[in-house]
C-alpha atoms as a PDB file:
ATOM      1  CA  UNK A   1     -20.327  23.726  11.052  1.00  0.00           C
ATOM      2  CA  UNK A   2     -17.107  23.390  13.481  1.00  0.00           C
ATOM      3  CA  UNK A   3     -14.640  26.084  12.708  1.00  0.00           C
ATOM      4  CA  UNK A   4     -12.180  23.712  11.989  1.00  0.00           C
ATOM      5  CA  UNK A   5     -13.673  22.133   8.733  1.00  0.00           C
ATOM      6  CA  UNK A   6     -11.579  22.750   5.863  1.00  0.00           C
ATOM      7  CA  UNK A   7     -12.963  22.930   2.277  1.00  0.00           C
ATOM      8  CA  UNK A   8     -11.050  23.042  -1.124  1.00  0.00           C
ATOM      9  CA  UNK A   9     -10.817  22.245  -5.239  1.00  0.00           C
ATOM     10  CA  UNK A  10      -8.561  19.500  -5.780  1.00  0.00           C
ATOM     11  CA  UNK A  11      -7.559  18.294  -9.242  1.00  0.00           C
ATOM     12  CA  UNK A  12      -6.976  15.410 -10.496  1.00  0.00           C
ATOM     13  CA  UNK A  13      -3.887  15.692 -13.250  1.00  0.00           C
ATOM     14  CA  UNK A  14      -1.772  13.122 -15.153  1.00  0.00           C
ATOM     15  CA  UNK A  15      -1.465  11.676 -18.752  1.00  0.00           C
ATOM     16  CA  UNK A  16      -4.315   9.315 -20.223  1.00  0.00           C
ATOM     17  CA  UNK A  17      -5.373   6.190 -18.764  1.00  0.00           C
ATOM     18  CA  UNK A  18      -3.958   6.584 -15.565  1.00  0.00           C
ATOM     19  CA  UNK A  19      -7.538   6.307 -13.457  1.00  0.00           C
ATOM     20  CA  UNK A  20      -8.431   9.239 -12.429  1.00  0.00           C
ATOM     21  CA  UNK A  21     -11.844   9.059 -13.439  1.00  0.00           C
ATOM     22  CA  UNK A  22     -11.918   5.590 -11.259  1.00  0.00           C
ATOM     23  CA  UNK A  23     -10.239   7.456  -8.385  1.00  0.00           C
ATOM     24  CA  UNK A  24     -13.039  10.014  -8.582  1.00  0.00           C
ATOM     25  CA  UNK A  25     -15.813   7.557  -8.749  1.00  0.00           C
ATOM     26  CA  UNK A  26     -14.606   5.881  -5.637  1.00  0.00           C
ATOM     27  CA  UNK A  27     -13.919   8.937  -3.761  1.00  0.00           C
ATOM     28  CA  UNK A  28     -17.414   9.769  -3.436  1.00  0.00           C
ATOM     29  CA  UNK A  29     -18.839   6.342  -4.167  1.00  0.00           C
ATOM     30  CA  UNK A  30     -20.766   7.213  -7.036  1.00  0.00           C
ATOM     31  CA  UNK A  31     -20.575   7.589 -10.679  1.00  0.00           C
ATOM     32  CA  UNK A  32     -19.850  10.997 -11.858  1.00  0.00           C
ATOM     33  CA  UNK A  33     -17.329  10.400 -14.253  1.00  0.00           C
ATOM     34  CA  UNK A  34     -17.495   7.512 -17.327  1.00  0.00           C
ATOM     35  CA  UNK A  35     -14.539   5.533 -17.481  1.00  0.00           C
ATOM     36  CA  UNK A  36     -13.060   3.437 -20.112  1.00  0.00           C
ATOM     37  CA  UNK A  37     -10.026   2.150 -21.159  1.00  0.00           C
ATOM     38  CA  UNK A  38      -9.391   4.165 -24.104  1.00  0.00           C
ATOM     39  CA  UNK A  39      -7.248   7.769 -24.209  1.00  0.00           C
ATOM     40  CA  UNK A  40      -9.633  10.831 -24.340  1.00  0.00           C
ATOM     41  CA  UNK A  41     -12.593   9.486 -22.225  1.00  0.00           C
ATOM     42  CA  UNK A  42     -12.933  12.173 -19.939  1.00  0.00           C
ATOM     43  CA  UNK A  43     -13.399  15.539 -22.304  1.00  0.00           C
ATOM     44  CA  UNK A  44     -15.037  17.937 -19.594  1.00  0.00           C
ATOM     45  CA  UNK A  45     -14.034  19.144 -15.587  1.00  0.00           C
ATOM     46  CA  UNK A  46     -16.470  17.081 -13.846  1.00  0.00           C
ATOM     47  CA  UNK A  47     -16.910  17.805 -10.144  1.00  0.00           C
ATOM     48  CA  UNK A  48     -17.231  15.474  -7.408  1.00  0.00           C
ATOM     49  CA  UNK A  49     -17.700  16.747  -3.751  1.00  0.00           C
ATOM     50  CA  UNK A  50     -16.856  14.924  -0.802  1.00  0.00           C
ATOM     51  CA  UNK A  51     -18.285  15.395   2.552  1.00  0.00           C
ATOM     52  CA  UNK A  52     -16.672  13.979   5.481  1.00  0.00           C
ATOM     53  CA  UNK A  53     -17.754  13.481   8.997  1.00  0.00           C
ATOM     54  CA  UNK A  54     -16.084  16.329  10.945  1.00  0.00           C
ATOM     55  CA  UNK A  55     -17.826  18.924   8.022  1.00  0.00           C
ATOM     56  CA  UNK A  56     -15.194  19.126   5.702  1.00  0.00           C
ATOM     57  CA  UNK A  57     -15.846  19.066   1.790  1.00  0.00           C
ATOM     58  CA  UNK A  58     -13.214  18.700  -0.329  1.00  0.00           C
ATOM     59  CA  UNK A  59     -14.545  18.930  -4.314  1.00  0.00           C
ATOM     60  CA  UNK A  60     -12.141  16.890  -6.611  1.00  0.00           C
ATOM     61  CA  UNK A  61     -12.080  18.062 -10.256  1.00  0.00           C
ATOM     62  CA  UNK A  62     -11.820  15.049 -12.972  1.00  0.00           C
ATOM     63  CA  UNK A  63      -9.623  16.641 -15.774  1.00  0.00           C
ATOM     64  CA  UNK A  64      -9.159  15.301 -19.231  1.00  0.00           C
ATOM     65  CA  UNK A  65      -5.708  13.771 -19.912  1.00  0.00           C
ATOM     66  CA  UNK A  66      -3.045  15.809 -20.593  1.00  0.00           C
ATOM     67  CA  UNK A  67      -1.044  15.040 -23.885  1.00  0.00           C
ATOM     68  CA  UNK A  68      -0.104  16.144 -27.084  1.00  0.00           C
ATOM     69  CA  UNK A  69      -2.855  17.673 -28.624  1.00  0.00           C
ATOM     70  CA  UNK A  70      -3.183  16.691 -32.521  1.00  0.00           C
ATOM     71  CA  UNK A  71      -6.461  18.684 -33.227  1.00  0.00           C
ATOM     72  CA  UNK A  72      -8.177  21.419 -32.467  1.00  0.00           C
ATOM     73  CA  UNK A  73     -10.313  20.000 -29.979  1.00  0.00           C
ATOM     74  CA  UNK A  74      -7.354  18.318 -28.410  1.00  0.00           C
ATOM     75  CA  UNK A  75      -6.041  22.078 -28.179  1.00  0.00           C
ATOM     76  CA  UNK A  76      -8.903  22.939 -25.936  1.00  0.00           C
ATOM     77  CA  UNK A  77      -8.514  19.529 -23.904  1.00  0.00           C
ATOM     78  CA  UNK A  78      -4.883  20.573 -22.557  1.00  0.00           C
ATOM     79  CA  UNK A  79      -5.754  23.964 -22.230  1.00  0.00           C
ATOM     80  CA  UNK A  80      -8.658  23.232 -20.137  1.00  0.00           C
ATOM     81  CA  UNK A  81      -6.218  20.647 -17.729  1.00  0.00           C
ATOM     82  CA  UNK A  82      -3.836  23.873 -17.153  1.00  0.00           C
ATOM     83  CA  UNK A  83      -6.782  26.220 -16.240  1.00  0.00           C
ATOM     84  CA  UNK A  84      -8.633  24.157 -13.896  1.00  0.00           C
ATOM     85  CA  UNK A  85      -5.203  23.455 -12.128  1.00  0.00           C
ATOM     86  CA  UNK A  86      -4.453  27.041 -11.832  1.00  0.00           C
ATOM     87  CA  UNK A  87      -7.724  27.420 -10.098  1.00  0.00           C
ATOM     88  CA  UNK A  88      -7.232  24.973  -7.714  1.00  0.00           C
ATOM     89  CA  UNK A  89      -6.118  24.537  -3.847  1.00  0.00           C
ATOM     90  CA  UNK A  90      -4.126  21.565  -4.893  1.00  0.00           C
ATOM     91  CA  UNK A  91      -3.840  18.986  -7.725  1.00  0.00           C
ATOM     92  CA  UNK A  92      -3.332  15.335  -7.408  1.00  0.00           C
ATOM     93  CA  UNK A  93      -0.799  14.204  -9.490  1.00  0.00           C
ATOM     94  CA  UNK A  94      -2.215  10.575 -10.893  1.00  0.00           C
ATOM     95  CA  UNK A  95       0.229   7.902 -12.007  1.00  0.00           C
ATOM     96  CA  UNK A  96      -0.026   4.463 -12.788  1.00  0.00           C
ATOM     97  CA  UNK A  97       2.854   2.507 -10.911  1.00  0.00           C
ATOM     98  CA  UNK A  98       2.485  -0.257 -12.408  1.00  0.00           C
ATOM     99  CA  UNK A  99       4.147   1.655 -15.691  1.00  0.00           C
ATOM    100  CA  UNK A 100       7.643   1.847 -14.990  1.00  0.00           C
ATOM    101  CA  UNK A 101      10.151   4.030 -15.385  1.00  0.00           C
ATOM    102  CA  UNK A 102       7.983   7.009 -16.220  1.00  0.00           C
ATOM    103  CA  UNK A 103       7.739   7.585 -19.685  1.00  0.00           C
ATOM    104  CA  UNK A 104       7.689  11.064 -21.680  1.00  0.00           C
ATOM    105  CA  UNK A 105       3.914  12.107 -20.920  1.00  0.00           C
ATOM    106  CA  UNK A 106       4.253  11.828 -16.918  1.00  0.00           C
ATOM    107  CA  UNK A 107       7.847  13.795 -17.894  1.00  0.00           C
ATOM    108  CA  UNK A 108       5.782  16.166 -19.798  1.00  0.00           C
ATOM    109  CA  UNK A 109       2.922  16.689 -17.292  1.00  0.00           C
ATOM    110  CA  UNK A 110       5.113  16.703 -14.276  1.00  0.00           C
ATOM    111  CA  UNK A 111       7.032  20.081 -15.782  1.00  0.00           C
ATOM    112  CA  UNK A 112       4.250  21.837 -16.897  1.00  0.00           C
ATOM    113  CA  UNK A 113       2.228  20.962 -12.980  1.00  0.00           C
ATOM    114  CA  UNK A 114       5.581  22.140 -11.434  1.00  0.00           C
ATOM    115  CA  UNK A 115       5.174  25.694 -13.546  1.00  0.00           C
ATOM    116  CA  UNK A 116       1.674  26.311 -11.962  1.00  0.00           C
ATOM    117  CA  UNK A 117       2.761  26.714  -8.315  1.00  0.00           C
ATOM    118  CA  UNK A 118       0.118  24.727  -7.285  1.00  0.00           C
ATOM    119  CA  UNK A 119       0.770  22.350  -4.201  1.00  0.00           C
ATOM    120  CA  UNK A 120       0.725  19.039  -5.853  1.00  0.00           C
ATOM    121  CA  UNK A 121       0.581  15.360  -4.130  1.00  0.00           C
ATOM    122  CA  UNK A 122       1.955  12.289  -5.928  1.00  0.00           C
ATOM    123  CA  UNK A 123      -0.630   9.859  -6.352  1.00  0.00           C
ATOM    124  CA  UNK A 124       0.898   6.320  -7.526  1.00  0.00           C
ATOM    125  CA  UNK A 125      -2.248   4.384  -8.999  1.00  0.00           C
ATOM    126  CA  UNK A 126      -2.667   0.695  -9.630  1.00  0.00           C
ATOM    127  CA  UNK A 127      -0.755  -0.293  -6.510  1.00  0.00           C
ATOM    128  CA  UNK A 128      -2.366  -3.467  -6.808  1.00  0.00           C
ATOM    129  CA  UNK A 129      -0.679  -4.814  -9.635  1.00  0.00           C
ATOM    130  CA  UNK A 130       3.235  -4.751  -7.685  1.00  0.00           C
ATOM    131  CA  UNK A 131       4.891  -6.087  -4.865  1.00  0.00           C
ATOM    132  CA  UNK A 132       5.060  -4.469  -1.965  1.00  0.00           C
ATOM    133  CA  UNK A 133       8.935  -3.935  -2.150  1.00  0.00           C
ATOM    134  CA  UNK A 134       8.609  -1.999  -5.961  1.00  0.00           C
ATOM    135  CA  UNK A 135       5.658  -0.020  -4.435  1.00  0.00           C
ATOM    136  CA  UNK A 136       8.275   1.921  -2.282  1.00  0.00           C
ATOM    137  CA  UNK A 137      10.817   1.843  -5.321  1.00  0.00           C
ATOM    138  CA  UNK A 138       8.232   2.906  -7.812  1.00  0.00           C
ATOM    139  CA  UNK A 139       7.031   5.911  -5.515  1.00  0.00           C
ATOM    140  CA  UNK A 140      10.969   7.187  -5.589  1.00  0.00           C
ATOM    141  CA  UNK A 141      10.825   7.356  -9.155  1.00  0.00           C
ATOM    142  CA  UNK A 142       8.384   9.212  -9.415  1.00  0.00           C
ATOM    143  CA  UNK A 143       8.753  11.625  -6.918  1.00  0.00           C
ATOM    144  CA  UNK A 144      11.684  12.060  -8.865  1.00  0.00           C
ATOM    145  CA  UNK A 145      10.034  14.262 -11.374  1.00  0.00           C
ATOM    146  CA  UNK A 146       8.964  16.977  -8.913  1.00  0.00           C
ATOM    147  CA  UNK A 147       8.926  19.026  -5.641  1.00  0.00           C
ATOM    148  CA  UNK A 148       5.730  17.286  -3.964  1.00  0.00           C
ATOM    149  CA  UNK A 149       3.919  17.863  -0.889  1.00  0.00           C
ATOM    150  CA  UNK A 150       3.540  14.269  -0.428  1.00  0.00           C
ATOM    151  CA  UNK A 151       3.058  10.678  -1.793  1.00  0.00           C
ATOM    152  CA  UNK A 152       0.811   7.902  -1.666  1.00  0.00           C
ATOM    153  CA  UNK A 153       0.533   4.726  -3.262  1.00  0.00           C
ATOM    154  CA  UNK A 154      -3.321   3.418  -3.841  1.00  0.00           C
ATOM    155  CA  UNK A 155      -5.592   1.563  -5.806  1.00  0.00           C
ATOM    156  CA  UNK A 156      -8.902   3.207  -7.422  1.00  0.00           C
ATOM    157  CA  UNK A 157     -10.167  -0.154  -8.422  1.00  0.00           C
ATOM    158  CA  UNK A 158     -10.172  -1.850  -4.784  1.00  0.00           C
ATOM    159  CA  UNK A 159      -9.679   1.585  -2.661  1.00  0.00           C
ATOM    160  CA  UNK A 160      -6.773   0.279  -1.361  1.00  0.00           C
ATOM    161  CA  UNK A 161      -5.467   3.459   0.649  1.00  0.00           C
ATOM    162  CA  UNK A 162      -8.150   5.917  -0.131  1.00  0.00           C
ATOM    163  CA  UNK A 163      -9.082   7.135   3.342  1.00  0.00           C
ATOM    164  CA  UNK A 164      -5.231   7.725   3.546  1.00  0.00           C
ATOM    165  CA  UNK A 165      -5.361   9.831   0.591  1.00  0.00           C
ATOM    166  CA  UNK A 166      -8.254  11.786   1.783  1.00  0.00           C
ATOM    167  CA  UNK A 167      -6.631  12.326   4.670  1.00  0.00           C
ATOM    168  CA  UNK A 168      -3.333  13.785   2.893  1.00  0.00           C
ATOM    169  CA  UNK A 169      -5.609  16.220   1.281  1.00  0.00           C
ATOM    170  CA  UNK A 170      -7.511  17.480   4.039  1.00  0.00           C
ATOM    171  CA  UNK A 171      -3.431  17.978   5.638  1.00  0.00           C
ATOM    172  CA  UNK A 172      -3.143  20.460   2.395  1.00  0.00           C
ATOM    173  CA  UNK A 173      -6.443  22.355   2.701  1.00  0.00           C
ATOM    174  CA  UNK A 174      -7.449  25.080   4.819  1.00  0.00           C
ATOM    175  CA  UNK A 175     -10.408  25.976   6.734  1.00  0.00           C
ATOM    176  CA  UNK A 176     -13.412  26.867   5.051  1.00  0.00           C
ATOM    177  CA  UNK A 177     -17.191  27.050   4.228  1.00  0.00           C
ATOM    178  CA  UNK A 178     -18.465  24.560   2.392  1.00  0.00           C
ATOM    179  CA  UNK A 179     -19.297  25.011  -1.661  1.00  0.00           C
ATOM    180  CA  UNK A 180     -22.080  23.162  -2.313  1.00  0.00           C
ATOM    181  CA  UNK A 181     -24.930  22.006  -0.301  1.00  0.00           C
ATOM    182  CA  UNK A 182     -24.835  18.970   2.502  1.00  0.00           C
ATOM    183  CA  UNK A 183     -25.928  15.560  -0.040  1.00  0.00           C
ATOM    184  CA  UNK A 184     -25.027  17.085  -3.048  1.00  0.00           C
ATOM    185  CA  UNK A 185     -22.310  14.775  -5.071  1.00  0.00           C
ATOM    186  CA  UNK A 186     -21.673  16.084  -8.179  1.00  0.00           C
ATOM    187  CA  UNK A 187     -22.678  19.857 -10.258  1.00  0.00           C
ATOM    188  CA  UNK A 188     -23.130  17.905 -13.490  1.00  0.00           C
ATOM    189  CA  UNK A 189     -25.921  18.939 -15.048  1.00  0.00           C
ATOM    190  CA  UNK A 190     -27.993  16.149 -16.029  1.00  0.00           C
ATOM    191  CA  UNK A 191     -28.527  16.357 -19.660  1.00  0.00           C
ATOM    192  CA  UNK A 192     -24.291  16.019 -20.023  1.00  0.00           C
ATOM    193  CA  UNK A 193     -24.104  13.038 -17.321  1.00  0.00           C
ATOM    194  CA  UNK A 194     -26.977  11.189 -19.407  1.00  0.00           C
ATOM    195  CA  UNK A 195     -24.407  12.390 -22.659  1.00  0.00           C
ATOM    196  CA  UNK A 196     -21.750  11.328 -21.349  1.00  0.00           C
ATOM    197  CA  UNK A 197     -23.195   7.760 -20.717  1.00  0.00           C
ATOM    198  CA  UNK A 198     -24.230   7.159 -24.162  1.00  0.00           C
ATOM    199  CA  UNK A 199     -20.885   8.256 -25.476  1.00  0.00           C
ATOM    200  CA  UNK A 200     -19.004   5.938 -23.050  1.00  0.00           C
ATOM    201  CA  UNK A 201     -21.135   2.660 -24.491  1.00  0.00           C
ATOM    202  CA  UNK A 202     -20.001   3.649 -27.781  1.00  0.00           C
ATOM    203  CA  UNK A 203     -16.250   4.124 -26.790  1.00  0.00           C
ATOM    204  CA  UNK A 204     -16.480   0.408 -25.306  1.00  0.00           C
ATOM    205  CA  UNK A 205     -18.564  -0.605 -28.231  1.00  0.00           C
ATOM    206  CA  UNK A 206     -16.477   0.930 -31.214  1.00  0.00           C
ATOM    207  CA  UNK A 207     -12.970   0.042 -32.166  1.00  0.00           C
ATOM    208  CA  UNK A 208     -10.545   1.902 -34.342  1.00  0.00           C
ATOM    209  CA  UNK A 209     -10.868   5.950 -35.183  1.00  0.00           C
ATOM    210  CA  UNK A 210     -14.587   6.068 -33.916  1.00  0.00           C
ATOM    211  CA  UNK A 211     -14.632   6.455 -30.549  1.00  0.00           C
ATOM    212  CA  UNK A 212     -13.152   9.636 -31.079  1.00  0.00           C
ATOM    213  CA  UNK A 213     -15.351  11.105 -33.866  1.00  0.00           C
ATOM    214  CA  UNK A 214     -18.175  10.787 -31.481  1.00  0.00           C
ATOM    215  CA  UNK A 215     -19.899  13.692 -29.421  1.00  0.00           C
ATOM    216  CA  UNK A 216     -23.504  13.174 -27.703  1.00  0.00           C
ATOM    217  CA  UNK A 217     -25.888  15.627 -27.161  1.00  0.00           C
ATOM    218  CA  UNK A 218     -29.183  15.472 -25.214  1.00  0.00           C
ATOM    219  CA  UNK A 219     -32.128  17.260 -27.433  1.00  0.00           C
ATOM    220  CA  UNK A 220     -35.068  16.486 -25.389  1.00  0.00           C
ATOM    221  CA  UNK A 221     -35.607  15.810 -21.432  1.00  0.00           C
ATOM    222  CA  UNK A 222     -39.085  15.011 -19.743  1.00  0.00           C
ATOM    223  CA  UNK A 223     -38.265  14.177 -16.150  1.00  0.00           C
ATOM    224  CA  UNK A 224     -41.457  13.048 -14.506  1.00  0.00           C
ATOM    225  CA  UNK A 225     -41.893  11.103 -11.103  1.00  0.00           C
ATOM    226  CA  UNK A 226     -41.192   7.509 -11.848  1.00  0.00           C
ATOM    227  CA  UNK A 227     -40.706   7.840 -16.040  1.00  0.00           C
ATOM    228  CA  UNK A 228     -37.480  10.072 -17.797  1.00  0.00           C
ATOM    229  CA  UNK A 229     -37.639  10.589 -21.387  1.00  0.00           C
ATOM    230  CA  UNK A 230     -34.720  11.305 -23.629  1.00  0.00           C
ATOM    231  CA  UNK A 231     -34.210  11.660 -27.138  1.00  0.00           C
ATOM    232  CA  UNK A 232     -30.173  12.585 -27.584  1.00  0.00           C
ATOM    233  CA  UNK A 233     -28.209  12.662 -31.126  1.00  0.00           C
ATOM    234  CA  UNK A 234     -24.834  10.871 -31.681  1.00  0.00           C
ATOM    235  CA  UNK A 235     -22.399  12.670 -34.093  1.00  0.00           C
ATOM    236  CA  UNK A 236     -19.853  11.339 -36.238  1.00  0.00           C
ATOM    237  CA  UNK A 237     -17.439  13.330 -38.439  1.00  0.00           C
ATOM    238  CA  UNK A 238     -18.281  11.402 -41.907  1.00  0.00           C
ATOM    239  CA  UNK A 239     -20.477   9.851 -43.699  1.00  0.00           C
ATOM    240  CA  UNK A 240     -18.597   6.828 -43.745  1.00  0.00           C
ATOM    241  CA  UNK A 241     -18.838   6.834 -39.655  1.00  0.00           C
ATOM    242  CA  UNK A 242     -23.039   6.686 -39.825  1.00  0.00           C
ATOM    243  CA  UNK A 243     -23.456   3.179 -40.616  1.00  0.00           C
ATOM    244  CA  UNK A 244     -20.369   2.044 -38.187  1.00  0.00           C
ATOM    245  CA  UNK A 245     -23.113   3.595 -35.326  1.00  0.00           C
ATOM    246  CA  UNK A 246     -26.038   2.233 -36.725  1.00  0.00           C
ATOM    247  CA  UNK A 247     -24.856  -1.073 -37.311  1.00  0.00           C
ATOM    248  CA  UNK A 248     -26.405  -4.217 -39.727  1.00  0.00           C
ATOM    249  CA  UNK A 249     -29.853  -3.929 -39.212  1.00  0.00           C
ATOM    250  CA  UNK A 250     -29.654  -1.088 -36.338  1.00  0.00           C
ATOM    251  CA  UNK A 251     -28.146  -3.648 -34.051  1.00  0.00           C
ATOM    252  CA  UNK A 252     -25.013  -1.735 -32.664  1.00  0.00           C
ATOM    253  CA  UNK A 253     -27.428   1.610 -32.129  1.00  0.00           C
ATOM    254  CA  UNK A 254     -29.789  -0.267 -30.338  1.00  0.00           C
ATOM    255  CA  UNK A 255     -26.828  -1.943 -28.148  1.00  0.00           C
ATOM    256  CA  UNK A 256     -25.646   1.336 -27.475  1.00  0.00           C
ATOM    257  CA  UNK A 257     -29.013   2.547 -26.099  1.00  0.00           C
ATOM    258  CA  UNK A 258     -29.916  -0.434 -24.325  1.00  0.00           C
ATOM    259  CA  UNK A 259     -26.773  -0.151 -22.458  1.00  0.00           C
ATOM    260  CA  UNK A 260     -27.087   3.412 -21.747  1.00  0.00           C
ATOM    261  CA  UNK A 261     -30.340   3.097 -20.792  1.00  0.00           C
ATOM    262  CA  UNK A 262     -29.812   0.135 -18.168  1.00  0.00           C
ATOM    263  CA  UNK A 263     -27.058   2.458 -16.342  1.00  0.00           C
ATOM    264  CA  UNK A 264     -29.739   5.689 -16.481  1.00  0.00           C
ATOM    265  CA  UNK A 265     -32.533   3.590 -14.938  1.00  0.00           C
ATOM    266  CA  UNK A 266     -29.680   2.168 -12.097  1.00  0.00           C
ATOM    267  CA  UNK A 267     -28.707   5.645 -11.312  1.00  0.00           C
ATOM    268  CA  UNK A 268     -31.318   7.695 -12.015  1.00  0.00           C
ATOM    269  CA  UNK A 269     -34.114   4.791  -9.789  1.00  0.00           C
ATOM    270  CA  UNK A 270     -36.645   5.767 -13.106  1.00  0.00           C
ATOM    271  CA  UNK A 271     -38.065   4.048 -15.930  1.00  0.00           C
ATOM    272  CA  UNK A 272     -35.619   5.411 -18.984  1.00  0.00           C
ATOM    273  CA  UNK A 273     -37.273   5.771 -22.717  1.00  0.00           C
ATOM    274  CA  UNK A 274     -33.983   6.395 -24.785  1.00  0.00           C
ATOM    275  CA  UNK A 275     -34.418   7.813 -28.409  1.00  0.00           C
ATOM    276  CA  UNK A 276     -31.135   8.282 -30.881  1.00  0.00           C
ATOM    277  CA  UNK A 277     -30.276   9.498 -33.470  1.00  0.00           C
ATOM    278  CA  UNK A 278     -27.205   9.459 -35.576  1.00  0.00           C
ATOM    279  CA  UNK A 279     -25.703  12.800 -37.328  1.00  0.00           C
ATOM    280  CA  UNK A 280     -22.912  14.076 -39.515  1.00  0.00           C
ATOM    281  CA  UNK A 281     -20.697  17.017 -38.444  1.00  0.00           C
ATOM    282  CA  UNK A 282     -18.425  17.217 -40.603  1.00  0.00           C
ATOM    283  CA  UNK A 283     -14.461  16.884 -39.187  1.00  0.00           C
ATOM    284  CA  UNK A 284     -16.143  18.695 -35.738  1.00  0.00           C
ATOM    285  CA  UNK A 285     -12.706  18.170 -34.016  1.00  0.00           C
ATOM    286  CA  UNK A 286     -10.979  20.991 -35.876  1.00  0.00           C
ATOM    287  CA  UNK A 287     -13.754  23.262 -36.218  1.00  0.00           C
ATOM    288  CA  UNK A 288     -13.752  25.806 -33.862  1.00  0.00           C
ATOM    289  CA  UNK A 289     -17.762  26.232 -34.344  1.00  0.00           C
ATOM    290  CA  UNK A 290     -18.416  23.195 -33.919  1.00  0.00           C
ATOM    291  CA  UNK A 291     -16.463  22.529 -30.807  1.00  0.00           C
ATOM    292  CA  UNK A 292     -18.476  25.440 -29.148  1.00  0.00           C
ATOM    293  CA  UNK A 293     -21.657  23.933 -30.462  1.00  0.00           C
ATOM    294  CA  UNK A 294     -21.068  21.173 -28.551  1.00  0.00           C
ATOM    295  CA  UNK A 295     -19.458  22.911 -25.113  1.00  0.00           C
ATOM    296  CA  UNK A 296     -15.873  23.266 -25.966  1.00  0.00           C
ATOM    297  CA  UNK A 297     -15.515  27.032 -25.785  1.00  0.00           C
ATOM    298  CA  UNK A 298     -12.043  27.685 -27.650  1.00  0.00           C
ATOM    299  CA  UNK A 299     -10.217  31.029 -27.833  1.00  0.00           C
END
């Protein structure tokens, strides 16, 4: 490796729904992260690494949005945005310009990323969806709200700007070895990717309070050479929730898994047998056992 590749954790912070988990997905041209257009999607870090030519890897860290928490699990959801920050070699500061002026949470999140003392760059999202003149404009109010080593305005849907962006980070990074090995694009183990892709079909699925009553959680995995098997469990925080799932005649569950399953097989290049399940945890959100039953390891 030339001595002057430069390697580095980069986060990705900023309130809900601002695309960050679109930005990450284009950044290394794959999907790590689910995306949808509901608040809370993103729960855990997930890790994408980039490789570029000259040797450099740069591995961008998907955080959850940062907000008000209103639960316990919530709780664990900011904390976890503030300790992967601290950890890392610079955060990206993700905004959607197409929001104007910046309301309370990008307020909120730009203070608390200023008391870290990480080096953060302003990243203006949605680009796409202004003129050209209140890009500029937009980019001023927001940089605004902080001392930033830089700015850029993009767009994670089209990738309008992206190698620019890269660029900007690789400015911020210094040399190093790389973390993970040449090919590799994302740490996630397998069994919480294939989790998280269930969970995303019901988010786009559901409406009202049950996207967020739902966890997923892979209970068997047979990985052969052309055929995966999975049997995973969906869990809901009442009783009242179950049927919601299951749908008339177990038509929504079987939507869910058909979808789920058609993404596996794209990604995965296997044949995809998909079992679920649907369980009761009772109110899971506030209860601190549960939440580490299913990951979330609060103090």
């Amino acid at each position: 490796m030339s001595t002057l590749s430069k390697s580095g954790i980069v986060s990705l912070v900023g309130r809900p729904s601002v695309g960050k988990s679109t930005l990450i997905n284009n950044l290394v041209k794959q999907k790590v992260s689910i995306v949808t257009p509901r608040a809370q999607t993103t729960r855990r870090p997930i890790r994408a690494i980039l490789n570029t030519e000259d040797g450099s890897q740069i591995v961008f860290v998907d955080l959850p949005g940062a907000k008000k928490p209103y639960d316990a699990l919530g709780e664990y959801l900011l904390d976890s945005v503030w300790r992967n920050v601290g950890d890392s070699d610079l955060a990206l500061f993700v905004v959607d310009g197409s929001s104007v002026p910046p309301g309370p949470g990008d307020i909120f999140v730009a203070r608390n990323l200023m008391k870290t003392g990480v080096p953060a760059l302003l990243v203006m999202n949605k680009s796409d969806l202004i003129s050209d003149d209140q890009v500029e404009e937009r980019l001023r109010m927001f940089e605004s709200l902080g001392d930033f080593v830089g700015s850029v305005a993009i767009s994670a849907l089209n990738g309008s700007n992206l190698d620019r962006l890269v660029n900007l980070v690789l400015d911020h990074l210094d040399e190093g070895p790389q973390f993970y090995p040449e090919g590799m694009q994302t740490d996630q183990p397998l069994e919480q990717f294939i989790g998280e892709v269930i969970r995303e079909k019901i988010m786009l699925l559901t409406s009202d309070e049950i996207p967020y009553a739902v966890e997923s959680q892979v209970d068997f995995l047979d990985e052969q050479e052309d055929i995966i098997r999975i049997n995973a469990t969906i869990y809901v925080e009442r009783e009242s929730q179950k049927p919601i799932i299951i749908g008339a005649n177990g038509q929504m569950i079987k939507q869910i898994g058909t979808l789920a399953r058609k993404e596996l097989e794209a990604v995965l290049g296997k044949h995809v047998f998909l079992g679920l399940w649907v369980k009761v945890k009772e109110n899971w959100r506030n209860n601190k056992e549960a939440l580490y039953y299913f990951g979330y390891h609060v103090e």
